[in-house]
N, C-alpha and C. Protein backbone atom coordinates (compact mmCIF):
# COMPACT_ATOMS: atom_id res chain seq x y z
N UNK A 1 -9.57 -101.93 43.93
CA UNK A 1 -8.90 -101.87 42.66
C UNK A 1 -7.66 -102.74 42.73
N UNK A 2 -7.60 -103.10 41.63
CA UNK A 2 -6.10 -104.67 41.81
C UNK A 2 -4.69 -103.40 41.46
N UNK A 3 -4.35 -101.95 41.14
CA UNK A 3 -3.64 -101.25 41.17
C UNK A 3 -3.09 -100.93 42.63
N UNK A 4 -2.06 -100.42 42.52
CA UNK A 4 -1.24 -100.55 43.46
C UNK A 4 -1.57 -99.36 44.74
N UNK A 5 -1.61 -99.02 45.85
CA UNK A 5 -2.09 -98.76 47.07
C UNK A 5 -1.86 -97.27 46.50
N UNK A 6 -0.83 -96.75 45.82
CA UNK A 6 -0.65 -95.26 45.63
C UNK A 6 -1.53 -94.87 44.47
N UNK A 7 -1.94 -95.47 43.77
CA UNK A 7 -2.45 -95.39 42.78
C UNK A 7 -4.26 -94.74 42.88
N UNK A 8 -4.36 -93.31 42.45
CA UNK A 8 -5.31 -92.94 42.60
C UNK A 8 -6.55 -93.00 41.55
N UNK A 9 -8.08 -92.87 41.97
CA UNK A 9 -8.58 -92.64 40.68
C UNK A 9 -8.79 -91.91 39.50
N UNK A 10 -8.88 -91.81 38.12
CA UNK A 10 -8.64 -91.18 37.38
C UNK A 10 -9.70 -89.55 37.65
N UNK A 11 -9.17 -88.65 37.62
CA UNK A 11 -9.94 -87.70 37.64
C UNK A 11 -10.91 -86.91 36.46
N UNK A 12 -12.28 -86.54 36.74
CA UNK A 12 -12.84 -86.10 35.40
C UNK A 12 -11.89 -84.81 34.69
N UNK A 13 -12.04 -85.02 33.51
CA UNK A 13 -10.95 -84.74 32.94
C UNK A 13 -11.76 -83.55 31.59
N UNK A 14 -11.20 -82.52 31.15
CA UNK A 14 -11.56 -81.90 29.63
C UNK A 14 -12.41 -83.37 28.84
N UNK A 15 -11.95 -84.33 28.67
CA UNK A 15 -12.33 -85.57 27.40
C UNK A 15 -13.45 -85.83 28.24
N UNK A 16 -13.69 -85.89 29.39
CA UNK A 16 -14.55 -86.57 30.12
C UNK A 16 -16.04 -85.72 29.59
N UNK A 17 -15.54 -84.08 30.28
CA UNK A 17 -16.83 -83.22 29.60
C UNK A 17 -16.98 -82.88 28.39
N UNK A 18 -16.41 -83.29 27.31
CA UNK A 18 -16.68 -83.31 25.56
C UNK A 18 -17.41 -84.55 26.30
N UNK A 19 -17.30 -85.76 26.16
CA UNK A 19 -18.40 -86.86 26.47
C UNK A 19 -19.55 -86.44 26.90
N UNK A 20 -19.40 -85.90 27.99
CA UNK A 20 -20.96 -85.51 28.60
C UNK A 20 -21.72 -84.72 27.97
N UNK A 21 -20.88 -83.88 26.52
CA UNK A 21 -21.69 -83.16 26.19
C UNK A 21 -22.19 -83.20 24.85
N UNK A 22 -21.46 -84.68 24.42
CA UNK A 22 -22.41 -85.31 23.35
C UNK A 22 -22.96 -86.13 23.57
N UNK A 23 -23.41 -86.41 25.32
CA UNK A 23 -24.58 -87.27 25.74
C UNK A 23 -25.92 -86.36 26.05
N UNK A 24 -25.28 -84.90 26.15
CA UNK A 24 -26.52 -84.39 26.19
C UNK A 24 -26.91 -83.40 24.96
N UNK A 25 -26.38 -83.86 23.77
CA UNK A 25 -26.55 -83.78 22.13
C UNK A 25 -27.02 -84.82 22.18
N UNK A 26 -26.97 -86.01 22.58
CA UNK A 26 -27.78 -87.21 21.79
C UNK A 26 -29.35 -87.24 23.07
N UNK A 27 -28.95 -86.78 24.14
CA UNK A 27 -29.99 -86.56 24.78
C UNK A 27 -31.61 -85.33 24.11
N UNK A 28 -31.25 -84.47 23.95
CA UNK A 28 -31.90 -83.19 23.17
C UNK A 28 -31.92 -83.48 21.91
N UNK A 29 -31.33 -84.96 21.29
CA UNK A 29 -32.08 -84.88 19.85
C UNK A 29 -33.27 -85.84 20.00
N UNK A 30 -32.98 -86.53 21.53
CA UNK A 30 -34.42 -87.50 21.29
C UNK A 30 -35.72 -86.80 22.00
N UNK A 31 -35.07 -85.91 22.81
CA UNK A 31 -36.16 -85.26 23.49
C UNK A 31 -36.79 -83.84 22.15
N UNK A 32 -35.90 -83.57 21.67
CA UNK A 32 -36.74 -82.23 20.81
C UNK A 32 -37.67 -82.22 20.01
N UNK A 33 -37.77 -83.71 19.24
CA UNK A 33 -39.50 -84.34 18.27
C UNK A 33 -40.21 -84.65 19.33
N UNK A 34 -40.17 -85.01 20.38
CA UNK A 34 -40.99 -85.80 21.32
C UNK A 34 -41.43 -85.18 22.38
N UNK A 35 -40.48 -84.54 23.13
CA UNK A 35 -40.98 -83.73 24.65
C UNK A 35 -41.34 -82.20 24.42
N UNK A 36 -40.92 -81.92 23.52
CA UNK A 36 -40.70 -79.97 23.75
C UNK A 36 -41.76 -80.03 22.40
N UNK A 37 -42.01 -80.46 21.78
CA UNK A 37 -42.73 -80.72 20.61
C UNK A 37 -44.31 -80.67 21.45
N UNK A 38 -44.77 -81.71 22.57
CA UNK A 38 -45.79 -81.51 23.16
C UNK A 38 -45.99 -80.80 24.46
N UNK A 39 -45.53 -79.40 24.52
CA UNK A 39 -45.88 -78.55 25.36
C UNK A 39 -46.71 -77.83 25.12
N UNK A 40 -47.50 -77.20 23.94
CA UNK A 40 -48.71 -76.83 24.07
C UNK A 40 -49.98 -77.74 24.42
N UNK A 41 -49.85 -79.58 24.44
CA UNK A 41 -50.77 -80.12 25.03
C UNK A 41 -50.71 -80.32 26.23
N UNK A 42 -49.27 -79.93 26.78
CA UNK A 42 -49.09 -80.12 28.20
C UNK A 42 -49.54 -78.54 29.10
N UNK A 43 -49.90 -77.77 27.89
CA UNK A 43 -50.36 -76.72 29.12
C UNK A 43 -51.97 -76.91 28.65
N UNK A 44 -52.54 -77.36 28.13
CA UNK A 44 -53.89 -77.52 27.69
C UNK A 44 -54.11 -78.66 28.72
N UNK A 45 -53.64 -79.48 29.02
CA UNK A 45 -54.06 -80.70 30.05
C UNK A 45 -53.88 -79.61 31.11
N UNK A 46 -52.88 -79.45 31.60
CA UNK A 46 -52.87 -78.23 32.96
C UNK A 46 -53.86 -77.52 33.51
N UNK A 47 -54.34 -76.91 32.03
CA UNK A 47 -55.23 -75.93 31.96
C UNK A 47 -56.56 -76.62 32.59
N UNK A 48 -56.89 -77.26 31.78
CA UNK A 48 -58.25 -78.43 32.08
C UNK A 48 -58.08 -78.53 33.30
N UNK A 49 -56.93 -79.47 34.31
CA UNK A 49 -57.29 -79.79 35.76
C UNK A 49 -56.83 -79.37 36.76
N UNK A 50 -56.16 -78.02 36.59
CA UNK A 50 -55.74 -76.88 37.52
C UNK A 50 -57.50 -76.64 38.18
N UNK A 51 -58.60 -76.35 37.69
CA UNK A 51 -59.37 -75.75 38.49
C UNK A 51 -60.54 -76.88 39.05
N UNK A 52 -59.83 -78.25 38.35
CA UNK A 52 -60.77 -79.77 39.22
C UNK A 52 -59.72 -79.89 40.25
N UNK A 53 -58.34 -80.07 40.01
CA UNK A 53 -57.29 -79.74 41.68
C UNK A 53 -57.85 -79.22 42.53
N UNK A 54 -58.15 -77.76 42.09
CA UNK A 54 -58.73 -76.55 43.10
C UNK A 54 -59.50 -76.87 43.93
N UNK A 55 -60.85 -77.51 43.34
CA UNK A 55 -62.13 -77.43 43.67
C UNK A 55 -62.34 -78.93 44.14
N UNK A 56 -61.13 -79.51 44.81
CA UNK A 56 -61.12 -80.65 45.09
C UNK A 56 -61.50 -80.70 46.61
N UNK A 57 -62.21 -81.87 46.70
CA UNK A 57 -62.08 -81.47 48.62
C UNK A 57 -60.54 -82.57 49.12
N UNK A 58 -60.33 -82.45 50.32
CA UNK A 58 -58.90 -82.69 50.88
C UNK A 58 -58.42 -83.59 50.70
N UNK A 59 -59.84 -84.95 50.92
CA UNK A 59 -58.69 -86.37 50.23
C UNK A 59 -58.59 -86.66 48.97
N UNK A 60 -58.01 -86.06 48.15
CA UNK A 60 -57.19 -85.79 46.70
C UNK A 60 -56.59 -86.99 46.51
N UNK A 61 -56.17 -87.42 47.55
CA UNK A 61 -55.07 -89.01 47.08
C UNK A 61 -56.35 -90.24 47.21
N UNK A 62 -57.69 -90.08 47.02
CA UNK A 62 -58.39 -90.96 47.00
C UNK A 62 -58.84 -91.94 45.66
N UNK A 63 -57.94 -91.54 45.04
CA UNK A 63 -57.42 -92.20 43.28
C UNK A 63 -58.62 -92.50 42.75
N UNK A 64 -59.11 -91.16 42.64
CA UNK A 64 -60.46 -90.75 41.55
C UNK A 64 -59.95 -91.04 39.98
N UNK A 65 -60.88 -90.94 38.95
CA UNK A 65 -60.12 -90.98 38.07
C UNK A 65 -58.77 -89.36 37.53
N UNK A 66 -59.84 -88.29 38.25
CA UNK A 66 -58.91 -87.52 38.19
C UNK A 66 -57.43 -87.50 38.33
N UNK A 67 -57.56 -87.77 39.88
CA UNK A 67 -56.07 -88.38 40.22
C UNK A 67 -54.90 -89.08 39.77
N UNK A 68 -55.92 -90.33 38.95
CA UNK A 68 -54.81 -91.00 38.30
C UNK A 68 -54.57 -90.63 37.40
N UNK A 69 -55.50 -89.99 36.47
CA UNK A 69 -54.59 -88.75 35.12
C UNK A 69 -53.81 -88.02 35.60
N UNK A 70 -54.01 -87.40 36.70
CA UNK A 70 -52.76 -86.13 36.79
C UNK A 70 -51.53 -87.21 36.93
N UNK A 71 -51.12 -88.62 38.00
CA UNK A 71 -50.41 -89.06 38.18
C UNK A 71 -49.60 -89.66 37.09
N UNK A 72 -50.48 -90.44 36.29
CA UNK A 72 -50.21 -91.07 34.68
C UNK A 72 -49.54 -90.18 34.01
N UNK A 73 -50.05 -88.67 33.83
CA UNK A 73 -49.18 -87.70 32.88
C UNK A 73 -47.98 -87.08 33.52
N UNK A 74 -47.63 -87.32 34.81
CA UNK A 74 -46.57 -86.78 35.58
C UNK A 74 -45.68 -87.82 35.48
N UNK A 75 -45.79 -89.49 35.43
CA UNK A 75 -44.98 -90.83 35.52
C UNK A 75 -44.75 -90.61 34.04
N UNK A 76 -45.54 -89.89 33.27
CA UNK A 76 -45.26 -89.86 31.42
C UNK A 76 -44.00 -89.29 31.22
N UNK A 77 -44.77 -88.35 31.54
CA UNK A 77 -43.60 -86.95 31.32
C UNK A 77 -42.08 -87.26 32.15
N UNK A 78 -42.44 -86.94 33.56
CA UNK A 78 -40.90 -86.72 33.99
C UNK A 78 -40.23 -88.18 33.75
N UNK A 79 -41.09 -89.15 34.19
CA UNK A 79 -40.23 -90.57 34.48
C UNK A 79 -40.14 -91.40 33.38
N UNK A 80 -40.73 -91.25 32.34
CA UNK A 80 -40.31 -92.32 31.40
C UNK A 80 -39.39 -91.52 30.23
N UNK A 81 -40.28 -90.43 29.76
CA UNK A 81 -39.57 -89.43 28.54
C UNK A 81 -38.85 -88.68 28.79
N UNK A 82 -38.60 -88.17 30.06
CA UNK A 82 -37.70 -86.98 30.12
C UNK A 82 -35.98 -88.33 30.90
N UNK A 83 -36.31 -88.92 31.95
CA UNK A 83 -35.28 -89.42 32.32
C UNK A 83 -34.92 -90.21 31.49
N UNK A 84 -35.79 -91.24 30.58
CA UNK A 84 -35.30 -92.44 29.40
C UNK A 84 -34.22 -91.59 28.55
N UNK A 85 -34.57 -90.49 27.82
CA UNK A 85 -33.98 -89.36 27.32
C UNK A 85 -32.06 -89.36 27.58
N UNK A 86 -32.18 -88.86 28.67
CA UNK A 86 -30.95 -88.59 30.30
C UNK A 86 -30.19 -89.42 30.01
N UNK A 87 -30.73 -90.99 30.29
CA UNK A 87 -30.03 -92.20 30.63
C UNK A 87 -29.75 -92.75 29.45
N UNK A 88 -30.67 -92.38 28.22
CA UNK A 88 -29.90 -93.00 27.15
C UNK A 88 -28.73 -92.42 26.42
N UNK A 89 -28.23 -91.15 26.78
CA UNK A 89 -27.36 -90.30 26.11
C UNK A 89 -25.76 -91.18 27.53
N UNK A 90 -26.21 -91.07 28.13
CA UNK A 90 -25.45 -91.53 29.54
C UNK A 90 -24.98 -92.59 29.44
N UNK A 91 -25.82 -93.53 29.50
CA UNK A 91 -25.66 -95.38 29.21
C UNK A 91 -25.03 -95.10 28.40
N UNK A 92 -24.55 -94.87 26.95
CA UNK A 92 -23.73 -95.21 25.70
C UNK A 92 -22.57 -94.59 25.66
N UNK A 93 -22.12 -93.56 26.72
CA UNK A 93 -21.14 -92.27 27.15
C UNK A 93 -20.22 -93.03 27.96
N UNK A 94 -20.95 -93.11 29.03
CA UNK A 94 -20.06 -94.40 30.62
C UNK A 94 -19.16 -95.31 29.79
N UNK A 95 -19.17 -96.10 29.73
CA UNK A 95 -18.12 -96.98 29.04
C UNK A 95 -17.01 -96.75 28.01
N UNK A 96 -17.36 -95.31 27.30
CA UNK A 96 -16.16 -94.39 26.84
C UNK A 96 -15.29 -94.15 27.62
N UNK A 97 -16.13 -93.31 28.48
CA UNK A 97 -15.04 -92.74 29.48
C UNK A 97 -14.58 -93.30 30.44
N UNK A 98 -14.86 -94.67 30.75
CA UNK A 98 -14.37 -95.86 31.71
C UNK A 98 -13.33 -96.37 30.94
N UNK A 99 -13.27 -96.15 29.73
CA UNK A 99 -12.11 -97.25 28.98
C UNK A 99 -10.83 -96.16 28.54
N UNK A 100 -11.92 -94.82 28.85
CA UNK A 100 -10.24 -93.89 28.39
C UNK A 100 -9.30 -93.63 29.48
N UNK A 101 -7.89 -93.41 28.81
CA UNK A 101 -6.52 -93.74 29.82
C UNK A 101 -6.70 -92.43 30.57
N UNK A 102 -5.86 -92.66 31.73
CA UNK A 102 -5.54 -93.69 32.15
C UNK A 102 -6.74 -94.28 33.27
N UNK A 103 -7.15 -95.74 32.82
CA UNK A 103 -7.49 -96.18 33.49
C UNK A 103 -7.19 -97.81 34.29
N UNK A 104 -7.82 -98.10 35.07
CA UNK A 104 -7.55 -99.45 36.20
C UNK A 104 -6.71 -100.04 35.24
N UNK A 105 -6.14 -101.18 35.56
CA UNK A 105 -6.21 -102.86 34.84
C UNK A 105 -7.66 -103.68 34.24
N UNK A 106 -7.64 -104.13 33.28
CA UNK A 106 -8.67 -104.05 32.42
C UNK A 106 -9.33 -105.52 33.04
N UNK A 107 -8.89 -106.17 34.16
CA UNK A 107 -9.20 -107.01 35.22
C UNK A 107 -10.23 -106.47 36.37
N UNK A 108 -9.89 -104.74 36.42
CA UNK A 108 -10.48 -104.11 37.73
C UNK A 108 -11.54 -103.42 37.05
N UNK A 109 -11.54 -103.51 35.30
CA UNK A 109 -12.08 -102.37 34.98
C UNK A 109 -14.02 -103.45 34.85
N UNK A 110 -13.72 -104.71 34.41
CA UNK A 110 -14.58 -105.13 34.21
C UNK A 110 -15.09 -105.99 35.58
N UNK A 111 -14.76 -105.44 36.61
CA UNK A 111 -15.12 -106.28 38.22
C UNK A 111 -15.73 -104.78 38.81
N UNK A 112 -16.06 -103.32 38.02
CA UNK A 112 -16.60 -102.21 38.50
C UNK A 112 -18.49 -102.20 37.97
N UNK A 113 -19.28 -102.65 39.14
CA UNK A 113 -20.31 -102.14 38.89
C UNK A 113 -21.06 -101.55 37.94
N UNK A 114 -20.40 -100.39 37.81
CA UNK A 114 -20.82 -99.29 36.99
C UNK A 114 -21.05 -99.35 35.71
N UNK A 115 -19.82 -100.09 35.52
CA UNK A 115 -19.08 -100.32 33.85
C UNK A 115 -20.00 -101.47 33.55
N UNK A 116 -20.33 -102.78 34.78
CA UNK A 116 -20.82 -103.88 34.11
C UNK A 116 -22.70 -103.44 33.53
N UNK A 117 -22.79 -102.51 34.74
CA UNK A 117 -24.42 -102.47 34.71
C UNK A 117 -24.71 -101.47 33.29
N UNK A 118 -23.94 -100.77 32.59
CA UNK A 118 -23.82 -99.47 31.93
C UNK A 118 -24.15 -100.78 30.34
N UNK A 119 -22.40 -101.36 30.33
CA UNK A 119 -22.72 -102.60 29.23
C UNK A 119 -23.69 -103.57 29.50
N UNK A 120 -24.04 -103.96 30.54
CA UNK A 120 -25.63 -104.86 30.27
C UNK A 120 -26.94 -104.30 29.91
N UNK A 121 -27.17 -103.37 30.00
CA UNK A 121 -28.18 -101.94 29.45
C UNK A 121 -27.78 -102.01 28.08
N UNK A 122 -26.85 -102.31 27.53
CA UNK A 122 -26.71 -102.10 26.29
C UNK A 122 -26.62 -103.22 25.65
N UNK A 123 -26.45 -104.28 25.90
CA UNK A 123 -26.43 -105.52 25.36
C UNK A 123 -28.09 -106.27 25.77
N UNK A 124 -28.51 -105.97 26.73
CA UNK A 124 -30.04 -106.59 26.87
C UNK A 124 -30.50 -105.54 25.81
N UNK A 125 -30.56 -104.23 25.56
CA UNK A 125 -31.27 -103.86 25.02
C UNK A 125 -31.52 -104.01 23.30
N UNK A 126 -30.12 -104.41 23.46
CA UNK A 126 -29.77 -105.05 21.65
C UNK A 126 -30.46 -106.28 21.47
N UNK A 127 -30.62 -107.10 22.61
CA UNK A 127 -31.20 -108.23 22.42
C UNK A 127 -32.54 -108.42 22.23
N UNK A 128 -33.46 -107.86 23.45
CA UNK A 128 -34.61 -107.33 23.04
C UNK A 128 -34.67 -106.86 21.73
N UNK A 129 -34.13 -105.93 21.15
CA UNK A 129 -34.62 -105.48 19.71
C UNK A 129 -34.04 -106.21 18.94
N UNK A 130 -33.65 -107.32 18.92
CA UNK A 130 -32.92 -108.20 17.87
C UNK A 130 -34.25 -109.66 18.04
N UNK A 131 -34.35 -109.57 19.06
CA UNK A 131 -35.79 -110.89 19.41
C UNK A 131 -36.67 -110.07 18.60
N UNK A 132 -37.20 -108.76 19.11
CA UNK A 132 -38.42 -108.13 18.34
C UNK A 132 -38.36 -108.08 16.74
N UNK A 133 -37.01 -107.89 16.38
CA UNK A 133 -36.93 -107.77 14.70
C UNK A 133 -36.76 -109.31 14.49
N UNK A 134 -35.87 -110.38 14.73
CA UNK A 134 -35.57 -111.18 13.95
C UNK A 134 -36.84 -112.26 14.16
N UNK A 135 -36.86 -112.69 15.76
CA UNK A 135 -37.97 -113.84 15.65
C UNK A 135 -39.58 -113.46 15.80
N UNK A 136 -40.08 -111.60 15.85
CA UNK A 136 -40.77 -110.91 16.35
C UNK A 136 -41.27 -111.63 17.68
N UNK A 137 -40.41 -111.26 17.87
CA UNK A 137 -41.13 -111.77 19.71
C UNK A 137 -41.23 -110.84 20.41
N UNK A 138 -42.34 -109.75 21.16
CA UNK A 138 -42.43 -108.68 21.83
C UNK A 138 -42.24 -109.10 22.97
N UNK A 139 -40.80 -108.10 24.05
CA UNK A 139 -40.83 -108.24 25.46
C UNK A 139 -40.41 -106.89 25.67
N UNK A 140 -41.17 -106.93 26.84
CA UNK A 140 -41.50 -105.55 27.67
C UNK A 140 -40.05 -105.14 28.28
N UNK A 141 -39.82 -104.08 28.35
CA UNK A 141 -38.74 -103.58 28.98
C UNK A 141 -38.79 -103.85 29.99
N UNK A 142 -39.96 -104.18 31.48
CA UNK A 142 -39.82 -104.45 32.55
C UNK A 142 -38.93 -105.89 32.65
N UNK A 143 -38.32 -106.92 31.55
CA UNK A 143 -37.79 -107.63 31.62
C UNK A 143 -36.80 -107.23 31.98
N UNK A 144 -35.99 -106.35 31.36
CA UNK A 144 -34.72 -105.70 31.25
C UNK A 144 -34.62 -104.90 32.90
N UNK A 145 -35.26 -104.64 33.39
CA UNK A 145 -35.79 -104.06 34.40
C UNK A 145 -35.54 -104.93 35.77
N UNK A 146 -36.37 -106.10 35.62
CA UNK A 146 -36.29 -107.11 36.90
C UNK A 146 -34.87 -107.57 36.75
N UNK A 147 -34.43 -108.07 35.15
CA UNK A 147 -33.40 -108.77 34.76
C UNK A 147 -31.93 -107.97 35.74
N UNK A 148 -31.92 -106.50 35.70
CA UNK A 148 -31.10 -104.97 36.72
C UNK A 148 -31.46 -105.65 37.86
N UNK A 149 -32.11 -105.56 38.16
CA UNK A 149 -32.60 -105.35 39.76
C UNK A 149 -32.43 -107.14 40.68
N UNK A 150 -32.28 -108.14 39.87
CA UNK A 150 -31.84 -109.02 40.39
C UNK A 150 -30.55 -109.24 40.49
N UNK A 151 -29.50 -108.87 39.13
CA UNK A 151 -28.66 -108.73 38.80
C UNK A 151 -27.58 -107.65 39.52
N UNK A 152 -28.30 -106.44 40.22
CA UNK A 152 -27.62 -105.57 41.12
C UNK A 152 -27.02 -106.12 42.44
N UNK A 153 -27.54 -107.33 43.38
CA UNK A 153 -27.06 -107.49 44.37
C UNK A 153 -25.73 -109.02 44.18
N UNK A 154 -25.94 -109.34 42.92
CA UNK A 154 -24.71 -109.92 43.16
C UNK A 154 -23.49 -109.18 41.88
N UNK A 155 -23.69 -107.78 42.00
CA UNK A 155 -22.24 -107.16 41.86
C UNK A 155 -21.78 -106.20 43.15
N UNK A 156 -22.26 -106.76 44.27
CA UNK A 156 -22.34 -105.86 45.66
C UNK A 156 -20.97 -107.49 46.43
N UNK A 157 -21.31 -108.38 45.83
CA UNK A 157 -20.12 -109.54 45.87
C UNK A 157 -18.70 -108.81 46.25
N UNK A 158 -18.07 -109.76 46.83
CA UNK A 158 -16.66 -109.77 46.47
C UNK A 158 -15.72 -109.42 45.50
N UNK A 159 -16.11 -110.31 44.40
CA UNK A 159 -14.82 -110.13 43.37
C UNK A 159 -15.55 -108.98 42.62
N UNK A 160 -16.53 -107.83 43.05
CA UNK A 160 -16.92 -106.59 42.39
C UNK A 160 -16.25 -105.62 43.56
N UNK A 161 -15.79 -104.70 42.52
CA UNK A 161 -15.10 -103.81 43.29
C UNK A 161 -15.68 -102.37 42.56
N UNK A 162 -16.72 -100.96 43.66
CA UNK A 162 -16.72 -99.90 43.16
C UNK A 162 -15.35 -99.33 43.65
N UNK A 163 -15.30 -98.16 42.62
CA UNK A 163 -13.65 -97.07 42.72
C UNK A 163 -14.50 -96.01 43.29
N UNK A 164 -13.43 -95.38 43.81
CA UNK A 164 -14.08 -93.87 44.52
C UNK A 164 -14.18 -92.86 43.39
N UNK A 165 -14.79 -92.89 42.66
CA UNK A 165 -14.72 -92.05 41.54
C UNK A 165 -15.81 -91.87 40.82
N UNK A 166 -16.08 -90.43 40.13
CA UNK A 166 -17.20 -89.76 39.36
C UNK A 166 -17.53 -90.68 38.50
N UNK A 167 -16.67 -91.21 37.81
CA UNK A 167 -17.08 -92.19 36.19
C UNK A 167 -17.85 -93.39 37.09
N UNK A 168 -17.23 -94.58 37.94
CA UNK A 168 -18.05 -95.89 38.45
C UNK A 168 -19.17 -95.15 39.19
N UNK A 169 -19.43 -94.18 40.12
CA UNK A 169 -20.53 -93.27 40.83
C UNK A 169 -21.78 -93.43 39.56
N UNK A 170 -21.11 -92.41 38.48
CA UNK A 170 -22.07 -92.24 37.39
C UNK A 170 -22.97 -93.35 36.99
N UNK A 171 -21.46 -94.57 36.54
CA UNK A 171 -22.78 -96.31 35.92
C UNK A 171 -23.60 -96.24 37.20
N UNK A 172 -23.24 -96.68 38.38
CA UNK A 172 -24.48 -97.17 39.24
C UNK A 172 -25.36 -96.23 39.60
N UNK A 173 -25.47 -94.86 38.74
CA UNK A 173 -26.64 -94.22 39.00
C UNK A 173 -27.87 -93.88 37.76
N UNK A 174 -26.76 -94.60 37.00
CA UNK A 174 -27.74 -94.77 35.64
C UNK A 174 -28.17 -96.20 35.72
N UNK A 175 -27.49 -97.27 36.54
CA UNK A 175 -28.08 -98.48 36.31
C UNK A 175 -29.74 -98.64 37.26
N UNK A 176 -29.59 -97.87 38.33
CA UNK A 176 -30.29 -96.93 39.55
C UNK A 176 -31.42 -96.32 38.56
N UNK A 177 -31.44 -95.31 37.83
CA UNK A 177 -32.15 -94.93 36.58
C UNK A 177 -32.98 -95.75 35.78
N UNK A 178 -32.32 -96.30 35.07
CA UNK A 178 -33.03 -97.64 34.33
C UNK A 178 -34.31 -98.45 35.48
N UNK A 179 -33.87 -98.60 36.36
CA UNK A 179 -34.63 -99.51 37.15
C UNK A 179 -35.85 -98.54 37.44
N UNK A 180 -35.74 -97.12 38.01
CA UNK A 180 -36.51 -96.39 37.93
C UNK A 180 -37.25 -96.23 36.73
N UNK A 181 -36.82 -95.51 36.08
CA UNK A 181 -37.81 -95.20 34.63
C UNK A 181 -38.47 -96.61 34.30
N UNK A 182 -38.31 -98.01 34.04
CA UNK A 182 -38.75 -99.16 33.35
C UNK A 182 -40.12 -99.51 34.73
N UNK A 183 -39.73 -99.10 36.22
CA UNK A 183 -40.41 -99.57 36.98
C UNK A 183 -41.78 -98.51 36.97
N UNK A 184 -41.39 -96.86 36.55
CA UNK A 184 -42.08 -96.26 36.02
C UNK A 184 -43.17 -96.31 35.21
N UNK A 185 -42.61 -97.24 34.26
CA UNK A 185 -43.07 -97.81 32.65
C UNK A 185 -44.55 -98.80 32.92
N UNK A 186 -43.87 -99.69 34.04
CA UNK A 186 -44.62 -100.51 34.40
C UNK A 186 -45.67 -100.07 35.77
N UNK A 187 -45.56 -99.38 36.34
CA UNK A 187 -46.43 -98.20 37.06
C UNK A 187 -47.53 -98.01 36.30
N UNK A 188 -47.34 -97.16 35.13
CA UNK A 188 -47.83 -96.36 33.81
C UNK A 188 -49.34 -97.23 33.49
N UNK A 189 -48.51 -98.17 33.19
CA UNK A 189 -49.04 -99.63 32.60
C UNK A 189 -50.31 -99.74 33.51
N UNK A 190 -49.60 -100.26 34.75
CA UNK A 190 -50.99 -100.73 35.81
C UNK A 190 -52.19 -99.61 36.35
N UNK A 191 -51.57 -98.34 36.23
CA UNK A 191 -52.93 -97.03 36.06
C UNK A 191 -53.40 -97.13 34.99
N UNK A 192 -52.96 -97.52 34.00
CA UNK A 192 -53.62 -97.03 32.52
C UNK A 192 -54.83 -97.80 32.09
């Protein structure tokens, strides 16, 4: 941090958890039409291959088609809809609470990982949907995806500096997230 040697990090704070807890209001409004809405087909699929599981003989991981349904609806469920959910209430939260006082020098604030990977999630993703609406050009989120994951090792550089602290911890575990769920996405894709 370019602040001075006594200078500690900001601690989570009352404002910090009002934030978190209209990330998980904006989280539970995208999940409540979509995820909790299909739990009676999720115990009807259950139902169906609870007793082909059973009656399976031992090599189970021999990626029958069975297999890859149970796997496909497990990469559905937990990894794309339930964490996309998580990370999108999160991603749009982080950078609130990175910019509320007191925080770094606004030099240290934009050389933090967290903060950069949190706003590039949000600006690729505007872009993508601004290509898809304005010139309709469809691109896959795994763009946004590789675009993270190349993009992660040169904020591990020098002039990037993480803080010892809950808020920069948080971006690089949602930027960590993203890469998961989209690599998920694209998992999904190649069983399907």
């Amino acid at each position: 941090m370019d602040s001075s040697p006594g200078d500690r990090p900001r601690r989570f704070n009352l404002g910090d958890g009002l934030l978190l807890i209209g990330a998980l209001a904006l989280t539970l409004s995208t999940l409540v039409p979509n995820w909790f809405a299909r739990i009676p087909g999720r115990i009807r699929f259950w139902r169906e291959m609870l007793p082909n599981v059973v009656s399976m003989s031992p090599p189970f991981l021999a990626w029958g088609p069975l297999a890859r349904r149970i796997v496909a609806e497990v990469i559905h469920e937990v990894f794309i809809q339930l964490l996309s959910a998580v990370l999108l209430g999160l991603t749009l939260v982080h950078p609130v609470m990175r910019l509320r006082r007191p925080r770094p020098p606004w030099r240290a604030v934009f050389r933090q990982s967290g903060f950069v990977v949190c706003l590039g999630v949000i600006v690729g993703s505007l872009i993508l949907a601004d290509l898809e609406w304005v010139a309709g050009i469809q691109v896959q989120g795994a763009v946004l995806a590789c675009a993270l994951l190349l993009f992660w090792p040169v904020l591990g550089l020098p002039p990037w500096r993480s803080e010892a602290s809950g808020i920069d911890r948080l971006g690089r575990a949602v930027g960590w997230g993203w890469i998961v769920a989209v690599a998920s996405e694209t998992l999904l894709n190649y069983l399907g």
